[in-house]
C-alpha atoms as a PDB file:
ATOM      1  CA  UNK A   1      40.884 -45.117  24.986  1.00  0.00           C
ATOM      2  CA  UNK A   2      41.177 -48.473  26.740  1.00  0.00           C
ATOM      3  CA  UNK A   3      44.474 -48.610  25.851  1.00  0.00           C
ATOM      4  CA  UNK A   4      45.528 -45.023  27.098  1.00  0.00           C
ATOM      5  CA  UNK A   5      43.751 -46.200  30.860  1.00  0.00           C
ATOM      6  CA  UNK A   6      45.831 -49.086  31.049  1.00  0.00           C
ATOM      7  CA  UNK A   7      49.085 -47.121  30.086  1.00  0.00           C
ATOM      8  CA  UNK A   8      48.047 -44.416  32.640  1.00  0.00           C
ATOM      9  CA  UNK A   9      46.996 -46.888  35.576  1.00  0.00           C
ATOM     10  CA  UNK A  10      50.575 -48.877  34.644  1.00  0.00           C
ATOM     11  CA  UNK A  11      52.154 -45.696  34.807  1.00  0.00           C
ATOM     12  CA  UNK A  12      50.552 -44.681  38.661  1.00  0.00           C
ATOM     13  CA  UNK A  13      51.639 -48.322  39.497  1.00  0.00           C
ATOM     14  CA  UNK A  14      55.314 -48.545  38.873  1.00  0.00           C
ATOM     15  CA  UNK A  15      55.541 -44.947  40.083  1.00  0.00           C
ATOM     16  CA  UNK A  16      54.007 -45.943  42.949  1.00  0.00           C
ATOM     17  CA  UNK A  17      56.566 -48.840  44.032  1.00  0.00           C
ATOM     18  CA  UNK A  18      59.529 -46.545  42.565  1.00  0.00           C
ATOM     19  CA  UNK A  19      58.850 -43.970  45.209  1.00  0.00           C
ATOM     20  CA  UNK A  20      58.445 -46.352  47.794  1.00  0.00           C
ATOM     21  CA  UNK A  21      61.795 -48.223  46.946  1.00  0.00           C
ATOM     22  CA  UNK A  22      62.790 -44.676  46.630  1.00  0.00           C
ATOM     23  CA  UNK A  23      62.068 -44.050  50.133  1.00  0.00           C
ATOM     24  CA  UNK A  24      63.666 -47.089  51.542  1.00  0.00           C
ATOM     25  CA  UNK A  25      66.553 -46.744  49.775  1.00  0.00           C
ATOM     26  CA  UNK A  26      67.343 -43.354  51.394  1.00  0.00           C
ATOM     27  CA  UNK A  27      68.011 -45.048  54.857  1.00  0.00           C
ATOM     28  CA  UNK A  28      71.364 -47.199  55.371  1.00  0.00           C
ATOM     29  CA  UNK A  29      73.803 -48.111  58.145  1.00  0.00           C
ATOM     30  CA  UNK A  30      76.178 -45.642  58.663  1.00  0.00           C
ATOM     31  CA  UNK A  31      78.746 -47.368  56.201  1.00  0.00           C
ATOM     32  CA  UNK A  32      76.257 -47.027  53.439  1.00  0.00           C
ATOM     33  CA  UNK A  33      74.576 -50.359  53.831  1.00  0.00           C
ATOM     34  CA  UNK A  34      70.921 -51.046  52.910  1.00  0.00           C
ATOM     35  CA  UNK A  35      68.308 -50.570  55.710  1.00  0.00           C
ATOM     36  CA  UNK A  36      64.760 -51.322  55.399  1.00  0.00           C
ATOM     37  CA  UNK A  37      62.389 -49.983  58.180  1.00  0.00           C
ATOM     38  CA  UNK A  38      59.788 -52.942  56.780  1.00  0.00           C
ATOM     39  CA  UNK A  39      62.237 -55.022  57.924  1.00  0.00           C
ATOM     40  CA  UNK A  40      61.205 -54.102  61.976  1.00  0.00           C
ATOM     41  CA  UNK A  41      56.968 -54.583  61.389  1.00  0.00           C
ATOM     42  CA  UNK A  42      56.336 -57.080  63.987  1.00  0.00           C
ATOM     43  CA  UNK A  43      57.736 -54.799  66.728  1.00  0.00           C
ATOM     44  CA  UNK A  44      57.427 -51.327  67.951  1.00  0.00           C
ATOM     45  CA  UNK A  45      60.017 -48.957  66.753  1.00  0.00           C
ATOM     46  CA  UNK A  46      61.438 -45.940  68.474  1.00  0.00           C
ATOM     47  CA  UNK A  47      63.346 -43.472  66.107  1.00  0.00           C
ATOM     48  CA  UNK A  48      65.600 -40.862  67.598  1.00  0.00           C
ATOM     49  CA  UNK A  49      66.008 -38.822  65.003  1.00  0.00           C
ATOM     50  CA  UNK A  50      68.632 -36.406  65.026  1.00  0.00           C
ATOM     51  CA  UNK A  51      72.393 -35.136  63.688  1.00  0.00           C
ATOM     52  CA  UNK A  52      75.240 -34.857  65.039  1.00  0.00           C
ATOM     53  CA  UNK A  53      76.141 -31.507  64.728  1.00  0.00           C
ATOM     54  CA  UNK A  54      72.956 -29.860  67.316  1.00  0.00           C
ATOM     55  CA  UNK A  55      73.964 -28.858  70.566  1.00  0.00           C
ATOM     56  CA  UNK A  56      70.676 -31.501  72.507  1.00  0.00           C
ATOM     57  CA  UNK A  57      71.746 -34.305  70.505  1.00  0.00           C
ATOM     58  CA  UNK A  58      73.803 -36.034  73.151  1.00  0.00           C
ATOM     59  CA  UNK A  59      70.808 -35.059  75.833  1.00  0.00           C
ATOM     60  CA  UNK A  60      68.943 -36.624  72.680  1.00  0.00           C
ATOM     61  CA  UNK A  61      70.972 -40.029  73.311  1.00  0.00           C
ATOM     62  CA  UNK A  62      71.033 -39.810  77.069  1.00  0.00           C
ATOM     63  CA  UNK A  63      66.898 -40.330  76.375  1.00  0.00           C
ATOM     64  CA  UNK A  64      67.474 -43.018  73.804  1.00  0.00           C
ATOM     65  CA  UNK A  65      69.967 -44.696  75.428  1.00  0.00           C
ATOM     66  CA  UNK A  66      67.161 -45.292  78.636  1.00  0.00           C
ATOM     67  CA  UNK A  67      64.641 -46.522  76.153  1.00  0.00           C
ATOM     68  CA  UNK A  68      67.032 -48.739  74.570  1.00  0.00           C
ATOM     69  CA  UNK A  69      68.100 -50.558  78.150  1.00  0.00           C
ATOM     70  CA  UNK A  70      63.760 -50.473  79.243  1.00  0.00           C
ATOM     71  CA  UNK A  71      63.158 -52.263  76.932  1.00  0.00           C
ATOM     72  CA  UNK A  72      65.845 -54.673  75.471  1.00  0.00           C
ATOM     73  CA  UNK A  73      64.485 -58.296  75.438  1.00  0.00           C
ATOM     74  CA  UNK A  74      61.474 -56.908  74.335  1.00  0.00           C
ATOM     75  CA  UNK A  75      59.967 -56.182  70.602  1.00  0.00           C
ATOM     76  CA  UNK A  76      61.075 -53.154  70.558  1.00  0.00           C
ATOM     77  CA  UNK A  77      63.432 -51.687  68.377  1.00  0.00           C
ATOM     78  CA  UNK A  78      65.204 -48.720  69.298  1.00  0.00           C
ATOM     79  CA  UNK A  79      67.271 -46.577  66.347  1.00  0.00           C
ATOM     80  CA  UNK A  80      68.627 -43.571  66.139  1.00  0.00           C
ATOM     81  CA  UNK A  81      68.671 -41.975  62.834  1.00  0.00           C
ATOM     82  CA  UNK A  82      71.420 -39.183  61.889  1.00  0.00           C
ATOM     83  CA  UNK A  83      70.072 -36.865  59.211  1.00  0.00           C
ATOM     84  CA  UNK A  84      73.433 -35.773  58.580  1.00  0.00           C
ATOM     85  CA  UNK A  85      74.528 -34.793  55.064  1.00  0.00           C
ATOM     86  CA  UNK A  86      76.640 -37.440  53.496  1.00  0.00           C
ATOM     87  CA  UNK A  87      77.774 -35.050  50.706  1.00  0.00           C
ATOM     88  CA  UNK A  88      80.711 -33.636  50.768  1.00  0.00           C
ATOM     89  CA  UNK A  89      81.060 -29.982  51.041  1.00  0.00           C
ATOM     90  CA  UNK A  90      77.846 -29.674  52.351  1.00  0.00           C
ATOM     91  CA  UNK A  91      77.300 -27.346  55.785  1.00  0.00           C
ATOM     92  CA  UNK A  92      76.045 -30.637  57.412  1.00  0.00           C
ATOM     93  CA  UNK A  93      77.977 -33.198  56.258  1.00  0.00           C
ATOM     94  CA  UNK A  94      79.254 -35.850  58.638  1.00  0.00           C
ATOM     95  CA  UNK A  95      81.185 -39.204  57.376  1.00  0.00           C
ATOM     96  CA  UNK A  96      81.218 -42.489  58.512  1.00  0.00           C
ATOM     97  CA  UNK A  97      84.047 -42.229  61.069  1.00  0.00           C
ATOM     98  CA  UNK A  98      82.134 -38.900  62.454  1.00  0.00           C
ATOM     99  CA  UNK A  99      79.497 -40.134  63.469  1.00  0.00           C
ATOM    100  CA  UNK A 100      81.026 -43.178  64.600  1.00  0.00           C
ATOM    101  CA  UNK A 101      82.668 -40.736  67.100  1.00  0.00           C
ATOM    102  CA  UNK A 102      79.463 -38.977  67.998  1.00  0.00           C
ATOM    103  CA  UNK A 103      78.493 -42.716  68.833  1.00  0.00           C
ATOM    104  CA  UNK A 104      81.292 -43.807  71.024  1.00  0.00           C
ATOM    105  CA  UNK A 105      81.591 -40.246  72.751  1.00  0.00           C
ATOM    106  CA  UNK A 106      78.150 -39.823  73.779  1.00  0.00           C
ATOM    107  CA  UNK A 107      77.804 -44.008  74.082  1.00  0.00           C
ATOM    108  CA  UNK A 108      75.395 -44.559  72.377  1.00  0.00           C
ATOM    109  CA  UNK A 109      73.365 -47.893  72.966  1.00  0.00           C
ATOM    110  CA  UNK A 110      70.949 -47.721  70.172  1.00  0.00           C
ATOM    111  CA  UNK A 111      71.481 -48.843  66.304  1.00  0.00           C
ATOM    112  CA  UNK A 112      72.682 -45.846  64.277  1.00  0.00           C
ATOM    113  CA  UNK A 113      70.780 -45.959  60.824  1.00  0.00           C
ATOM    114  CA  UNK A 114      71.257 -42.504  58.534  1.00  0.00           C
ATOM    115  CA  UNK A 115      69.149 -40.458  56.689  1.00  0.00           C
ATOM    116  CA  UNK A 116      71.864 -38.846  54.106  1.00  0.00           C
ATOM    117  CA  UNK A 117      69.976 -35.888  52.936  1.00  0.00           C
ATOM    118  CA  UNK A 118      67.374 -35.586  55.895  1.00  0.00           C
ATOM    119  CA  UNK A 119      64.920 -35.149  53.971  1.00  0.00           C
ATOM    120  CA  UNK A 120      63.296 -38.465  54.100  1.00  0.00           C
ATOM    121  CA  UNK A 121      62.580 -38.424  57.433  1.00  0.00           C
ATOM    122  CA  UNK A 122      61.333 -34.500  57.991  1.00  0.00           C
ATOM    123  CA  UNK A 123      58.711 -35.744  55.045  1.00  0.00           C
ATOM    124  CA  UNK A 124      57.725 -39.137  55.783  1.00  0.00           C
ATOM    125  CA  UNK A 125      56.945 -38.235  59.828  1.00  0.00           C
ATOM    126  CA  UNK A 126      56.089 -34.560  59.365  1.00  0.00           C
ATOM    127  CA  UNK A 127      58.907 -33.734  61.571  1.00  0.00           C
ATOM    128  CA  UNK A 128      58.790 -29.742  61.693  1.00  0.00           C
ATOM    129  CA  UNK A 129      62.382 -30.017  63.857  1.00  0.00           C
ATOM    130  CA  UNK A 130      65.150 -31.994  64.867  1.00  0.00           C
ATOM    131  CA  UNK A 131      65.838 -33.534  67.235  1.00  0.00           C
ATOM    132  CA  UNK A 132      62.194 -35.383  67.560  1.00  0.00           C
ATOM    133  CA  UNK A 133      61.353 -38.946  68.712  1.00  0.00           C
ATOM    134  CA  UNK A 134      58.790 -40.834  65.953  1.00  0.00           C
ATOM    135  CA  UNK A 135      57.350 -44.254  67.686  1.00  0.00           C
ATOM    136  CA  UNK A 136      55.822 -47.225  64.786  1.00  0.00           C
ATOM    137  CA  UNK A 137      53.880 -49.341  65.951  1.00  0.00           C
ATOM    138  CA  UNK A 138      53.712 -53.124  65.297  1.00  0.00           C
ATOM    139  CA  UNK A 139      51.765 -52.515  61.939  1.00  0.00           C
ATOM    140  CA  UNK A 140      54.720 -49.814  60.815  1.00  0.00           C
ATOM    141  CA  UNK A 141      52.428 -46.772  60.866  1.00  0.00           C
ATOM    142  CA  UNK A 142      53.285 -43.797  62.888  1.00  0.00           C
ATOM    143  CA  UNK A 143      51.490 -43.715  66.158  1.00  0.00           C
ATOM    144  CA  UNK A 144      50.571 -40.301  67.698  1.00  0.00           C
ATOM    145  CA  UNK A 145      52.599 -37.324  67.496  1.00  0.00           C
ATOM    146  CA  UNK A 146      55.972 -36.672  66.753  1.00  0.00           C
ATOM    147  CA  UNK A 147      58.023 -35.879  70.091  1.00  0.00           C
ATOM    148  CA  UNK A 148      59.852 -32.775  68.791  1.00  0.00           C
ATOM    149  CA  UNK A 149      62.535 -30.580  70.406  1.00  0.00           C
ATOM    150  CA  UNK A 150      64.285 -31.777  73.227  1.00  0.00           C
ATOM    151  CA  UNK A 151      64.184 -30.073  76.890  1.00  0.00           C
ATOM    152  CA  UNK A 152      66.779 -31.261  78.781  1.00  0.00           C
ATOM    153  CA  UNK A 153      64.850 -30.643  82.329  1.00  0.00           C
ATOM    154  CA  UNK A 154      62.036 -32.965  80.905  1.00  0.00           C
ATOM    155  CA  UNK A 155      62.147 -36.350  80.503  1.00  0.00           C
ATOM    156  CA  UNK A 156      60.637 -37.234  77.221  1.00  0.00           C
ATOM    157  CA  UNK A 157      60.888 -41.134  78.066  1.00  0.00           C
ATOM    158  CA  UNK A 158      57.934 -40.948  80.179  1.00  0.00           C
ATOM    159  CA  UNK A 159      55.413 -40.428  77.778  1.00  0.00           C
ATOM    160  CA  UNK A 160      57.167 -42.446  75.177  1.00  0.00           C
ATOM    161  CA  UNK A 161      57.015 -45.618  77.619  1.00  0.00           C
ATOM    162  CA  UNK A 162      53.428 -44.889  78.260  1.00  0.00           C
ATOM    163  CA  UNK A 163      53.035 -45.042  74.227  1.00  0.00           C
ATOM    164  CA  UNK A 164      54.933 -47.754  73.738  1.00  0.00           C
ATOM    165  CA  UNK A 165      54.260 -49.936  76.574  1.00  0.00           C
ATOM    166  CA  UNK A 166      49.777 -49.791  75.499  1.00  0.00           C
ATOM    167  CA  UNK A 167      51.576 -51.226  72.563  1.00  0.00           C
ATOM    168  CA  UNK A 168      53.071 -54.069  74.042  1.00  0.00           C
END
């Protein structure tokens, strides 16, 4: 019996850091690179989190592209994360060089970091839609609400600096 415990609690343990290095792994640069959100604790983080492909997107960069030149200098991080398929064939996909585009035509300011199958994000933040805005604070957890949906007459960087500047 002692035995079978320490077999089961091993078990819960490795699975436990799999998922997590699971998780991780699922963000990269654009390229493919690694990218570790852990890597930003220390500093709040703004995540734009959108794709390419939705019609508010570049209204969606217009917003993070403000946030990013408030508060440069400062430890923030601003990132905006395309949850555009990077499979091939699929209705979503976008490569490298597309969203490089999406980038330079919309200019955006901000560090592009993708989620490849979208997924990750949507389940890790409870994002119900996208585009949405998720702020981490210095500790890495979520603070507040997502910011979801984007109205172009209302400008979602006021209540996001409000957030992240009690933070500071």
């Amino acid at each position: 019996m002692k035995n079978y415990l320490k077999t089961i609690l091993l078990f819960a343990v490795f699975t436990a850091f799999a998922a997590a290095a699971s998780a991780q792994a699922r963000l990269t640069t654009v390229d493919g690179g690694a990218f570790n959100i852990n890597d930003h604790k220390g500093k709040v983080v703004i995540m734009a989190v959108g794709a390419s492909w939705i019609p508010l997107s570049a209204k969606q960069v217009e917003f993070t592209n403000v946030l990013s030149r408030k508060y440069a200098g400062k430890d923030v991080v601003v990132l905006y994360v395309a949850t555009d398929s990077a499979t091939q064939g699929s209705r979503n996909f976008a490569s490298a060089a597309d969203l490089n585009r999406f980038a330079t035509t919309n200019k955006l300011s901000a560090r592009m970091i993708r989620d490849a199958d979208g997924a990750f994000m949507l389940k890790q933040f409870a994002l119900d839609q996208v585009p949405s805005f998720v702020i981490l604070g210095k500790d890495g957890k979520m603070v507040g609400e997502p910011y979801g949906g984007i109205d172009p007459k209302y400008d979602v960087t006021v209540p996001i600096s409000r957030v992240v500047d009690r933070l500071l």
